[in-house]
C-alpha atoms as a PDB file:
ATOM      1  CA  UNK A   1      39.986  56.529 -13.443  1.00  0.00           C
ATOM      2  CA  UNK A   2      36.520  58.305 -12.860  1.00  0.00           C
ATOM      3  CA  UNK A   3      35.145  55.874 -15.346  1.00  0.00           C
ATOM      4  CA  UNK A   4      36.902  52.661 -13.520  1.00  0.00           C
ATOM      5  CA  UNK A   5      35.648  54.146  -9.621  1.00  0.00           C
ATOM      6  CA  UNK A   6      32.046  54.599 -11.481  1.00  0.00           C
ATOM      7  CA  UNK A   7      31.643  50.912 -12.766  1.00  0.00           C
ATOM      8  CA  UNK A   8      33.194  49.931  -9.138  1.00  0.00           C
ATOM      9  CA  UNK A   9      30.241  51.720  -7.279  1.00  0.00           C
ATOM     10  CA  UNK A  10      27.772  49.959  -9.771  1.00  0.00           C
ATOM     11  CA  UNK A  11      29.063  46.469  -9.449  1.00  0.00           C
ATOM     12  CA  UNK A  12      29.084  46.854  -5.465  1.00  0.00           C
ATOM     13  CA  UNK A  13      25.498  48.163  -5.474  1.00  0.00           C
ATOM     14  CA  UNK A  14      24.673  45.247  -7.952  1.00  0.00           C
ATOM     15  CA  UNK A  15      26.584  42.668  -5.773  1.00  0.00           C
ATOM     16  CA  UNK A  16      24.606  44.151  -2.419  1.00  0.00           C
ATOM     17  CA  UNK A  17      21.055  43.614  -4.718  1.00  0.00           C
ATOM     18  CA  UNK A  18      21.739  40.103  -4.662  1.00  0.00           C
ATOM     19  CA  UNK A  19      22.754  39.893  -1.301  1.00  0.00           C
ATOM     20  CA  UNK A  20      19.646  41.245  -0.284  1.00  0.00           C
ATOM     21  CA  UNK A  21      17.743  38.777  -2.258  1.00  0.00           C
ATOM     22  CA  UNK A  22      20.056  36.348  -1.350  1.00  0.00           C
ATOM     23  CA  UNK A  23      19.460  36.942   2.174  1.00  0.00           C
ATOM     24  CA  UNK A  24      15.711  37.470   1.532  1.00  0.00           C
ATOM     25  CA  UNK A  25      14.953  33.962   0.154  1.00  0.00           C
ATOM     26  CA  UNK A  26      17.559  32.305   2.876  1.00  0.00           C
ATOM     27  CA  UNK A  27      14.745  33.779   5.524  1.00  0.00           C
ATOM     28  CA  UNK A  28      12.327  32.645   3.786  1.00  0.00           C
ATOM     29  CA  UNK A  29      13.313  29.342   3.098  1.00  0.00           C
ATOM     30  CA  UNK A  30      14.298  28.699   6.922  1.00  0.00           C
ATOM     31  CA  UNK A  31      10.477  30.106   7.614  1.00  0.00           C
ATOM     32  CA  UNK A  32       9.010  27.301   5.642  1.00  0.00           C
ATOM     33  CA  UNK A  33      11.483  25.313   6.762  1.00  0.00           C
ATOM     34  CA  UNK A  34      10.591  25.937  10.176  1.00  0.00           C
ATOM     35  CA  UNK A  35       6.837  26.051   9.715  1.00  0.00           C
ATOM     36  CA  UNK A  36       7.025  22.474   7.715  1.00  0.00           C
ATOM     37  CA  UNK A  37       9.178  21.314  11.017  1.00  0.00           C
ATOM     38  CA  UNK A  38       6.218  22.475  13.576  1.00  0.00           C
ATOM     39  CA  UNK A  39       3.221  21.001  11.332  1.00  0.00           C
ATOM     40  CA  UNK A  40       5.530  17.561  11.535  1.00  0.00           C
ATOM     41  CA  UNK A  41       6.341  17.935  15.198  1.00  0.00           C
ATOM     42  CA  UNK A  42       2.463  18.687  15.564  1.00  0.00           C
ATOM     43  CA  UNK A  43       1.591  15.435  13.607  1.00  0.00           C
ATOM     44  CA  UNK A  44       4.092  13.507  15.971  1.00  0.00           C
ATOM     45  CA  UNK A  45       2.468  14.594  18.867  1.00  0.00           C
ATOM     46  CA  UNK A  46      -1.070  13.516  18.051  1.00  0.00           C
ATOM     47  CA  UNK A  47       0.443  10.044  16.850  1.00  0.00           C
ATOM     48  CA  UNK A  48       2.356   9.638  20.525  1.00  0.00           C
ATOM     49  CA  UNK A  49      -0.830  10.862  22.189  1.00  0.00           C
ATOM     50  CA  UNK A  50      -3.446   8.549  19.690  1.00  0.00           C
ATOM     51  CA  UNK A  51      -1.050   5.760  20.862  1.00  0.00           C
ATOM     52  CA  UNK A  52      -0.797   6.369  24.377  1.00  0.00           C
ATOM     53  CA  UNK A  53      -4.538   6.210  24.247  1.00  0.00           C
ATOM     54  CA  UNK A  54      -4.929   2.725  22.607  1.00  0.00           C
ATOM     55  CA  UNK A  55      -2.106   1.464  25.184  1.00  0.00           C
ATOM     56  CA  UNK A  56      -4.010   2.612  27.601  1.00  0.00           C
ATOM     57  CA  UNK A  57      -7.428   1.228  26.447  1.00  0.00           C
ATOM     58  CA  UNK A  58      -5.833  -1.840  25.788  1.00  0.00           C
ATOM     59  CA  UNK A  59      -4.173  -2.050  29.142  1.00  0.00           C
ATOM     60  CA  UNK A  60      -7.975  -1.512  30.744  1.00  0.00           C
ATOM     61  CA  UNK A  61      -9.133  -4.198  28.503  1.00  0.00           C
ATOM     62  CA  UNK A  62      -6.301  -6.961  29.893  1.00  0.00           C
ATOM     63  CA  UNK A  63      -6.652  -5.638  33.065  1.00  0.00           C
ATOM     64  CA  UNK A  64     -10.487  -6.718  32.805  1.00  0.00           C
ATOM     65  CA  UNK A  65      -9.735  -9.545  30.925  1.00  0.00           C
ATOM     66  CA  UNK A  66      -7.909 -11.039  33.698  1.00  0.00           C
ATOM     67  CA  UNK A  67     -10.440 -10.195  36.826  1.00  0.00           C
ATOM     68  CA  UNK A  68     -12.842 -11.940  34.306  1.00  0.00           C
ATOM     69  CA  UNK A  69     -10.593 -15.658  32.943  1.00  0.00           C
ATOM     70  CA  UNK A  70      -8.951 -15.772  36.534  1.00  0.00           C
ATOM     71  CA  UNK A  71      -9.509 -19.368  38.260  1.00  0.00           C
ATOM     72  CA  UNK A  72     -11.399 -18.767  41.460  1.00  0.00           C
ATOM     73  CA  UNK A  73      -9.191 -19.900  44.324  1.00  0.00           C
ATOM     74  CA  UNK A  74     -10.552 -22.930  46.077  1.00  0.00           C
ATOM     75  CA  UNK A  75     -10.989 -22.535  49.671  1.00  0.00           C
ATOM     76  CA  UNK A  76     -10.139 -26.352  51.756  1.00  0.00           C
END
C-alpha cells in the first residue's frame, strides 16, 4: 500500500512538472504571439498613415490641377 501511495505522490509531482512547463511555454507562446500581433498592427499603421499622405498629396495636386486647366469665365 506504502509502495502504491509512494508511486502516486511521484506520478502527481511528475504530472505537475509538465504542467508547469506546459503552462510555461503556453505564456510564452501567447508573448510572441502578442509581440508578432503589435509589430503587425505597427506595420498597419504606418501603411494607413503612408497612404493617407499620398491621398492627401494627391488631393493638393487635383485641387491645383483644376485652379490651373479651369476655362476662364467670359464676362458679356
Amino acid at each position: 500500500m506504502e509502495a502504491m501511495v509512494s508511486r502516486m505522490a511521484e506520478d502527481q509531482q511528475h504530472l505537475e512538472k509538465v504542467m508547469k512547463k506546459f503552462l510555461s511555454a503556453a505564456t510564452e507562446d501567447r508573448e510572441t504571439f502578442q509581440k508578432a500581433m503589435t509589430t503587425e498592427e505597427e506595420q498597419i499603421d504606418k501603411v494607413a498613415q503612408t497612404q493617407d499622405a499620398a491621398i492627401g498629396k494627391l488631393t493638393n495636386v487635383l485641387g491645383q490641377q483644376r485652379g490651373h486647366t479651369a476655362l476662364p469665365s467670359v464676362v458679356l
